[in-house]
Protein backbone atom coordinates (compact mmCIF):
# COMPACT_ATOMS: atom_id res chain seq x y z
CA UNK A 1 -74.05 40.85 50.37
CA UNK A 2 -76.47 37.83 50.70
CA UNK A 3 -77.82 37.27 54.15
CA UNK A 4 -78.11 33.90 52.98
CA UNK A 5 -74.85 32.55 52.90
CA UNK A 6 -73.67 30.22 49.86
CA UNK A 7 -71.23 27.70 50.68
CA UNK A 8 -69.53 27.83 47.27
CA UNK A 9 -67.13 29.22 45.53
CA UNK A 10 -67.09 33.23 43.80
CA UNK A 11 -67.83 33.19 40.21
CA UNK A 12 -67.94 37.18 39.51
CA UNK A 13 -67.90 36.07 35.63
CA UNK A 14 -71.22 34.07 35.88
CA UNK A 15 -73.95 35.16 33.57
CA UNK A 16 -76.36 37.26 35.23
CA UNK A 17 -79.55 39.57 34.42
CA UNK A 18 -81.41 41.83 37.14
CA UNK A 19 -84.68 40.63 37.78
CA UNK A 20 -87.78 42.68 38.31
CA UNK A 21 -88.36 44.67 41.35
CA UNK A 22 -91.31 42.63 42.51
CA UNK A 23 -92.19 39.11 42.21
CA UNK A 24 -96.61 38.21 41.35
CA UNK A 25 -95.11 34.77 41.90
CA UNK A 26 -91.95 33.20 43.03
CA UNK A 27 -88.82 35.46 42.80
CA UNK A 28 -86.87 33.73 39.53
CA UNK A 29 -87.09 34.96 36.17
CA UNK A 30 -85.86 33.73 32.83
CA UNK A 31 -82.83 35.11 30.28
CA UNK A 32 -84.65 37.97 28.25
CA UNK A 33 -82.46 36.05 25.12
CA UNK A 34 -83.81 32.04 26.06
CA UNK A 35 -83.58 29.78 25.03
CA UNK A 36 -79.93 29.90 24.89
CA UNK A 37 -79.24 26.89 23.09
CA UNK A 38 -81.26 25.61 20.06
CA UNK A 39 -81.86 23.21 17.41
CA UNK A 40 -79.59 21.28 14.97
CA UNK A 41 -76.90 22.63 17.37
CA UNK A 42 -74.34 20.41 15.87
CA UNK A 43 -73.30 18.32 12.82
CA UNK A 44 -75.66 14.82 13.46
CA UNK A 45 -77.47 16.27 16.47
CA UNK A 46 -81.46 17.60 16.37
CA UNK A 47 -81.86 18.95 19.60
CA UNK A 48 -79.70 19.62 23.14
CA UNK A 49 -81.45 19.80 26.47
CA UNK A 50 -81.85 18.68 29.91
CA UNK A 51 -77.67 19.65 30.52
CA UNK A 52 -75.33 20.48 33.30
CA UNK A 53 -72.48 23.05 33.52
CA UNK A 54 -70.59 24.31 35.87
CA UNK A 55 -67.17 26.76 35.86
CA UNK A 56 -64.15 25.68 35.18
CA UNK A 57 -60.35 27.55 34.68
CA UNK A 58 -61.89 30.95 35.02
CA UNK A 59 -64.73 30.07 32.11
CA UNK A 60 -67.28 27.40 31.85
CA UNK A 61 -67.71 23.93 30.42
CA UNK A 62 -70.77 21.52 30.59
CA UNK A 63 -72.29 17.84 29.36
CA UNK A 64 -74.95 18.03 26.75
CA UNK A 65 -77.41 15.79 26.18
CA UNK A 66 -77.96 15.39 22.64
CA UNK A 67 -80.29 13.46 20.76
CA UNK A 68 -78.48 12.68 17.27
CA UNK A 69 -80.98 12.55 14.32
CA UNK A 70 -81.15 8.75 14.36
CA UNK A 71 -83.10 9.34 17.92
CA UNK A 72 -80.10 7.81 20.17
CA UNK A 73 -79.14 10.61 22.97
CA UNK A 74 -75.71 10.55 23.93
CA UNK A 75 -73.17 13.28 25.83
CA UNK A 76 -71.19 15.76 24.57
CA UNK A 77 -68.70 18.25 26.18
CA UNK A 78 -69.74 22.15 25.55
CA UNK A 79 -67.17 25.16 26.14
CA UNK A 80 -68.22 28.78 26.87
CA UNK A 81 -66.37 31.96 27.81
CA UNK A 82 -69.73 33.11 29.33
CA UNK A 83 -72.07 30.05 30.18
CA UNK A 84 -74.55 31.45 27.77
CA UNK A 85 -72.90 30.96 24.16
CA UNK A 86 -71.41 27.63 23.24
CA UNK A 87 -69.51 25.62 21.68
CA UNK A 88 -69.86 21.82 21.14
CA UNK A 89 -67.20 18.96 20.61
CA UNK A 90 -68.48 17.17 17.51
CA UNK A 91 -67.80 13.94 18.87
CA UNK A 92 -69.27 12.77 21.88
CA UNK A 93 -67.30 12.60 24.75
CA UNK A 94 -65.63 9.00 24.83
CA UNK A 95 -65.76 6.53 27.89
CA UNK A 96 -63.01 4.25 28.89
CA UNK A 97 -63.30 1.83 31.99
CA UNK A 98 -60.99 1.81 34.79
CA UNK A 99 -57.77 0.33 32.53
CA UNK A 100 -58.17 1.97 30.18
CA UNK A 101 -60.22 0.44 27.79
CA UNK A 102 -63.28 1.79 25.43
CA UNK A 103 -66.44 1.81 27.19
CA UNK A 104 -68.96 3.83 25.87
CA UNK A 105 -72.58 3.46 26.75
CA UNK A 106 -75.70 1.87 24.67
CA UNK A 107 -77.16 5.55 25.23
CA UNK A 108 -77.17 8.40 27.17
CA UNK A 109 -79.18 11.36 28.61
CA UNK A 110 -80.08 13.95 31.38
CA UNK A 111 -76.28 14.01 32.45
CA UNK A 112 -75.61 16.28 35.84
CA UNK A 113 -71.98 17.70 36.57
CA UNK A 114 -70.95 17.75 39.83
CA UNK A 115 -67.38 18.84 41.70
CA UNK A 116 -66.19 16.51 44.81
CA UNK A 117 -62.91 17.65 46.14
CA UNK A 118 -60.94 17.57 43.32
CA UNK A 119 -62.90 15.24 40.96
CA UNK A 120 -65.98 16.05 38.62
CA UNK A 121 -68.96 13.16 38.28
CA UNK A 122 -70.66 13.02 35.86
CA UNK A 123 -74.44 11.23 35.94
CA UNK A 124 -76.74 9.75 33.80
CA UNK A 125 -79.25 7.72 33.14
CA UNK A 126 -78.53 4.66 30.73
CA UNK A 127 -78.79 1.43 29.96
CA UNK A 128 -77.94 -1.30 32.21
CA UNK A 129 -80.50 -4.26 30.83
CA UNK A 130 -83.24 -1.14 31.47
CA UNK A 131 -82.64 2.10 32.36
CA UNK A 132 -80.16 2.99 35.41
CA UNK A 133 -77.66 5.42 36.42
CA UNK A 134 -74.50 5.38 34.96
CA UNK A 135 -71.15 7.13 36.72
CA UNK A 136 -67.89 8.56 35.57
CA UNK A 137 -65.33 10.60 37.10
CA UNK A 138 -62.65 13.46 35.71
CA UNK A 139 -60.38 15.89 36.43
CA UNK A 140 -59.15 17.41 33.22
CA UNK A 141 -62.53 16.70 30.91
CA UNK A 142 -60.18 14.58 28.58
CA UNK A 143 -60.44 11.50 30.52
CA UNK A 144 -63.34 10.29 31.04
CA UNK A 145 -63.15 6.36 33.35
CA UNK A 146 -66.71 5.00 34.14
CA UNK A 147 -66.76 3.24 37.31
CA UNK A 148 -69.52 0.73 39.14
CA UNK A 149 -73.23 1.75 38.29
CA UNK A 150 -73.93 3.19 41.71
CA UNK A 151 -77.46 0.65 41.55
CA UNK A 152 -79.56 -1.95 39.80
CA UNK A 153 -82.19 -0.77 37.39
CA UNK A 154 -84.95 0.87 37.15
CA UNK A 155 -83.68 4.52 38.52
CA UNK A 156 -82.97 7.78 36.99
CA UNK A 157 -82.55 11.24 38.03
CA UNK A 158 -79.42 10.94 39.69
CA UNK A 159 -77.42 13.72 41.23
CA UNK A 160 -74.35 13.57 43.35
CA UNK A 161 -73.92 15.99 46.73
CA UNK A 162 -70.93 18.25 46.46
CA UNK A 163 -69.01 17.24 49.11
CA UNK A 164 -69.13 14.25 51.21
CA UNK A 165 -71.61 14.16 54.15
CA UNK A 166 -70.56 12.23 57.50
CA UNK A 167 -67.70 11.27 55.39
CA UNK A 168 -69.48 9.49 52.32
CA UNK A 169 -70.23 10.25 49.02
CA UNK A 170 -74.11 10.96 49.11
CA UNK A 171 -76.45 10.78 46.51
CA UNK A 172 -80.21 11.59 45.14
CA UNK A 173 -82.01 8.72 42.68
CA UNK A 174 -85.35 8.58 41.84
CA UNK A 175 -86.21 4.54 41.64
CA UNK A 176 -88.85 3.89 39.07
CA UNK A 177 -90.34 0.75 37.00
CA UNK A 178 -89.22 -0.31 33.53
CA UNK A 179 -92.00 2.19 31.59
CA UNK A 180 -92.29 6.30 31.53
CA UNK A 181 -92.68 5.72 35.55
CA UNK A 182 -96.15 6.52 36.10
CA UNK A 183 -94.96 7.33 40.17
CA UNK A 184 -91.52 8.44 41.68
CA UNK A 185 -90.17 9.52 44.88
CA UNK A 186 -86.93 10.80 45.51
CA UNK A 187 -83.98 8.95 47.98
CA UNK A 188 -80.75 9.63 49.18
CA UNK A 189 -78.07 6.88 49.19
CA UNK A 190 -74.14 6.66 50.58
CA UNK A 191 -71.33 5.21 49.82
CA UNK A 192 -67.43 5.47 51.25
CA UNK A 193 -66.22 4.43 48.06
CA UNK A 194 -68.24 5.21 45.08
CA UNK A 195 -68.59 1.56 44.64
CA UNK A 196 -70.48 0.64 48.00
CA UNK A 197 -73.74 2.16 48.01
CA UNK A 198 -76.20 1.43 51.17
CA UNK A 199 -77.35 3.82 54.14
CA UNK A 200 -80.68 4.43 51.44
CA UNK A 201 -83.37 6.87 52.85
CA UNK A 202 -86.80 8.33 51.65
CA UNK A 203 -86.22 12.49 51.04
CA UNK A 204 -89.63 13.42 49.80
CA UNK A 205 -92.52 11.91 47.39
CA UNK A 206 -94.88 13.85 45.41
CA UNK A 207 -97.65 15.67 46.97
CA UNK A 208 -101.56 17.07 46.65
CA UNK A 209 -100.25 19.89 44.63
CA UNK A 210 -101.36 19.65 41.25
CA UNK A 211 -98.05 20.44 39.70
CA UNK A 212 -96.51 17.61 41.34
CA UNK A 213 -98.90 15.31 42.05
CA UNK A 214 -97.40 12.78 39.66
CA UNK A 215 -93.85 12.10 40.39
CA UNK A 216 -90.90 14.09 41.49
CA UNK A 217 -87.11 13.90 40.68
CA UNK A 218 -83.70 15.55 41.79
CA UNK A 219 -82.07 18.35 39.41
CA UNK A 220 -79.39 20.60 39.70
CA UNK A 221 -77.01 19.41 42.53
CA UNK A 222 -78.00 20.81 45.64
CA UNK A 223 -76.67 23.86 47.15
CA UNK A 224 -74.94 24.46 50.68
CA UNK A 225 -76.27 27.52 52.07
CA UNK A 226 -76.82 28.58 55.95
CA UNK A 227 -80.06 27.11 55.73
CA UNK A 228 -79.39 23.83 54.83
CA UNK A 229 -79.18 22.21 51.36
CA UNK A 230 -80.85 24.31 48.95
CA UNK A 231 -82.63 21.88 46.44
CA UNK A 232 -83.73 22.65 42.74
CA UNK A 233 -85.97 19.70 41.60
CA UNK A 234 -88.31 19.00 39.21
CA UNK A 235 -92.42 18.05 39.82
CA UNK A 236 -95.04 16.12 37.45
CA UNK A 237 -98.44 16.56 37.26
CA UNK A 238 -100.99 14.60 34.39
CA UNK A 239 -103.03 16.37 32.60
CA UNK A 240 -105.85 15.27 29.44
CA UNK A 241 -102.88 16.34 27.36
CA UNK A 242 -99.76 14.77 28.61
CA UNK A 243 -97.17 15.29 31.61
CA UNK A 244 -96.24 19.01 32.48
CA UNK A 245 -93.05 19.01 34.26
CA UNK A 246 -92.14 22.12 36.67
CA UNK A 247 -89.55 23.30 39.05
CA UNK A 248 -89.66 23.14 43.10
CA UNK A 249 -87.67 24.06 45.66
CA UNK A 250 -86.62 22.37 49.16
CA UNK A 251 -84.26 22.79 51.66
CA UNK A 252 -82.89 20.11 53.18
CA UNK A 253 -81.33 19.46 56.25
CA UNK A 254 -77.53 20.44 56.28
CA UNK A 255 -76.22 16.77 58.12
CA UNK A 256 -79.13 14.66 57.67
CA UNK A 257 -80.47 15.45 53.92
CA UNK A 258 -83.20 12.92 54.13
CA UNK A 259 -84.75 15.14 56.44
CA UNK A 260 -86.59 17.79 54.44
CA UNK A 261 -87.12 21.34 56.74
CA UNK A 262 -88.77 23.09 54.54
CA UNK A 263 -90.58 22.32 51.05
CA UNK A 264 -92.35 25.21 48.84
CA UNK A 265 -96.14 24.12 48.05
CA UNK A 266 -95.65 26.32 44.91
CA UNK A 267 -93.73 25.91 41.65
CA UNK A 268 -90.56 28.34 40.78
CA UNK A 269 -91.26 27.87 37.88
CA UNK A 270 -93.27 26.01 35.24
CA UNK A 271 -93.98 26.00 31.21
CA UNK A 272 -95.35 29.46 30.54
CA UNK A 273 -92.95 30.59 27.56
CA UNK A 274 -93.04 29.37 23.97
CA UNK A 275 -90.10 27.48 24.26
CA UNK A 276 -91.10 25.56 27.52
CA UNK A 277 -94.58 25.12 26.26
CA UNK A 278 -93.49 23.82 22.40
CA UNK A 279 -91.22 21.24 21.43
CA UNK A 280 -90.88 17.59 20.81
CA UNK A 281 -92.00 17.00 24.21
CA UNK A 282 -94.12 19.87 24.91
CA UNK A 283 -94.72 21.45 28.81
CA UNK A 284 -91.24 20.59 30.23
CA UNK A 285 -89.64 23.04 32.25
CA UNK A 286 -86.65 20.71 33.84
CA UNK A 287 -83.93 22.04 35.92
CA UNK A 288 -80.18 20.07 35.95
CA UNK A 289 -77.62 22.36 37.02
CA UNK A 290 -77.11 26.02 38.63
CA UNK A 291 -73.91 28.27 38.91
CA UNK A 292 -74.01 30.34 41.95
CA UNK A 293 -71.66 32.87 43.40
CA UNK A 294 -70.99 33.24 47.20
CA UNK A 295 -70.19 37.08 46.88
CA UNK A 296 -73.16 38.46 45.98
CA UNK A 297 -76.03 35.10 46.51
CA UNK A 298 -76.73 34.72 43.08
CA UNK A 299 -78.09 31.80 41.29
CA UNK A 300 -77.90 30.75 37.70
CA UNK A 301 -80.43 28.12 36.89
CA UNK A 302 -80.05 25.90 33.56
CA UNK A 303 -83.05 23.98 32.39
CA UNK A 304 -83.80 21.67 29.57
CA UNK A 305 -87.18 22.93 27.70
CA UNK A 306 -89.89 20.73 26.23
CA UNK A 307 -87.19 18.11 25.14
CA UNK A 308 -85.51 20.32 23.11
CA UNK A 309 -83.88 23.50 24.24
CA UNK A 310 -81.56 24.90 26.46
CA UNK A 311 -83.31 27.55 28.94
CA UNK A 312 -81.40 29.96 31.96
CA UNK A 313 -83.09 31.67 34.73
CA UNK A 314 -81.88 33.44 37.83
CA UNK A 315 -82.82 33.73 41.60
CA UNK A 316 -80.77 35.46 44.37
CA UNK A 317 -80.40 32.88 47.79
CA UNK A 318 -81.99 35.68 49.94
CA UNK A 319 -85.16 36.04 47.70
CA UNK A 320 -85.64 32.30 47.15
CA UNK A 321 -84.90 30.90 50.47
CA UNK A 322 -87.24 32.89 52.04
CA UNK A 323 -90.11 32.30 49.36
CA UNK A 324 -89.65 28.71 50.20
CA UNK A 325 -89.44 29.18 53.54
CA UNK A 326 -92.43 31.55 53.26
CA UNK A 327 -94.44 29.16 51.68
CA UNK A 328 -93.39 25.97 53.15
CA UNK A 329 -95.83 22.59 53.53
CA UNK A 330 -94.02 19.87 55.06
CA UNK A 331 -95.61 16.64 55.21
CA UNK A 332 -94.47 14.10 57.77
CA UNK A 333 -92.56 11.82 55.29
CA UNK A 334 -90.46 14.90 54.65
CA UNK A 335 -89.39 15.58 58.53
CA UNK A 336 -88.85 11.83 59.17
CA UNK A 337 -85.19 10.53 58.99
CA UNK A 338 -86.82 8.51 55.86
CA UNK A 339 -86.14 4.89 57.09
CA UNK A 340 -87.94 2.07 58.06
């Protein structure tokens, strides 16, 4: 039993591997079998990454983002009986608008899932005359209705809270400019409605440490725990060679997530492995969903790899909560309320 508690549902089916006894670094560790999902994965499509799943009638199901071989990414709907071996629709999944009628995106990539109530979201970033975040809602992954893009370009890296906060809707973004954002800070915004979006507040920006001294951006959807809102996200830093992107952690304030308590000065993890460190964007370790189980505290972490794999690792909420906690550095644009 986790002393940690995970505000979530059991999932005693989840895929799971022990991890070592002791930790040299932070306490997560990769699938001895990654990268779990890998090229020419389906009939027109070179590479899937960067991906969220999430369980669903006692096995699992997830959005793909895959780039087709003409270079346009779109989504696709994946099935598994174990969240590690999958299967692919070989159409992508279809979008209609609220009456009904087709409307399917120019492109689309770096999709999260998330559950509200009893509704799943799904995010991504597309294009809305430059690239913005793009929203749909389902409840039996056959229908898929986009509704309002939550905001005007240029933003990305959009996640949705899984359950409403105060009463709203709440959600992460990462605003950017019209180019491979050079900068990027994350912020929280709220709507009642899904259509309504205001209340927007500063969460955290990038820091002095060198893996994420570039930019920052949300990932997986964050986690309620008894600590606050566990947060999986994803650090830049620049290097002579290119961006290297690697996983942080933060925990964030349980009724006021723009405030950040505590923030872990080191990585979780970053590009170490073949598969992280080669690919057609090489040095990308980039978190986007997790499956966690409230039984037992553990964490399932699913990661897209140097543009063009699909990577797992695990943690346990005890073990990571109090690394971050251990190693905390908060600066004082994380404890503010974020608003000005």
């Amino acid at each position: 039993m986790s002393n940690v508690k995970l505000i979530c549902d059991n999932v005693p089916n989840m895929p799971w591997v022990e991890g070592p006894k002791e930790f040299a670094n932070a306490p997560v560790w990769r699938y001895p079998d990654n990268p779990i999902i890998g090229r020419n994965p389906l009939k027109n499509v070179a590479r899937i990454f960067n991906s969220a799943v999430m369980p669903y009638e006692g096995k699992f199901i997830g959005v793909f983002r895959g780039e087709q071989t003409n270079g346009v990414p779109y989504i696709y709907l994946g099935h598994s009986e174990d969240a590690i071996h999958w299967t692919f629709d070989e159409e992508k999944i279809h979008f209609v608008d609220e009456d009904g009628k087709d409307f399917m995106p120019v492109y689309a990539y770096d999709p999260r899932l998330v559950k509200v109530e009893d509704t799943y979201y799904i995010m991504w970033c597309g294009d809305f005359y430059g690239a913005a975040i793009h929203l749909a809602k389902t409840k039996d992954f056959k229908t898929f209705v986009r509704v309002e893009n939550p905001f005007i370009p240029f933003n990305r890296n959009a996640v949705l809270f899984p359950r409403k906060i105060n009463g709203n809707f709440v959600m992460l973004s990462r605003p950017s400019d019209s180019g491979h954002t050079p900068f990027g800070d994350i912020f929280l915004s709220e709507s009642p409605d899904l259509t309504y979006w205001g209340k927007h507040r500063h969460v955290m920006g990038r820091s002095s440490e060198w893996w994420e001294s570039v930019k920052i951006g949300g990932g997986a959807a964050p986690i309620e725990t008894s600590e606050g809102w566990l947060m999986f996200y994803h650090g830049v830093s620049g290097t002579c060679n290119g961006f290297v992107y690697s996983i942080g952690g933060a925990i964030l304030d349980i009724d006021n997530p723009s405030v950040v308590k505590y923030r872990c000065e080191n990585f979780l993890l970053t590009p170490e492995e073949w598969y992280e460190e080669r690919g057609f964007v090489p040095n990308v370790t980039f978190p986007c969903a997790t499956i966690c189980d409230a039984a037992t505290g553990r964490i399932a972490i699913y990661y897209g790899c140097a543009d063009s794999y699909v990577g797992l690792a695990f943690t346990e909420a005890d073990k990571v909560v109090a690394y971050i906690k251990e190693h905390s550095v908060t600066r004082w644009d994380d404890t503010d309320p974020g608003r000005r």
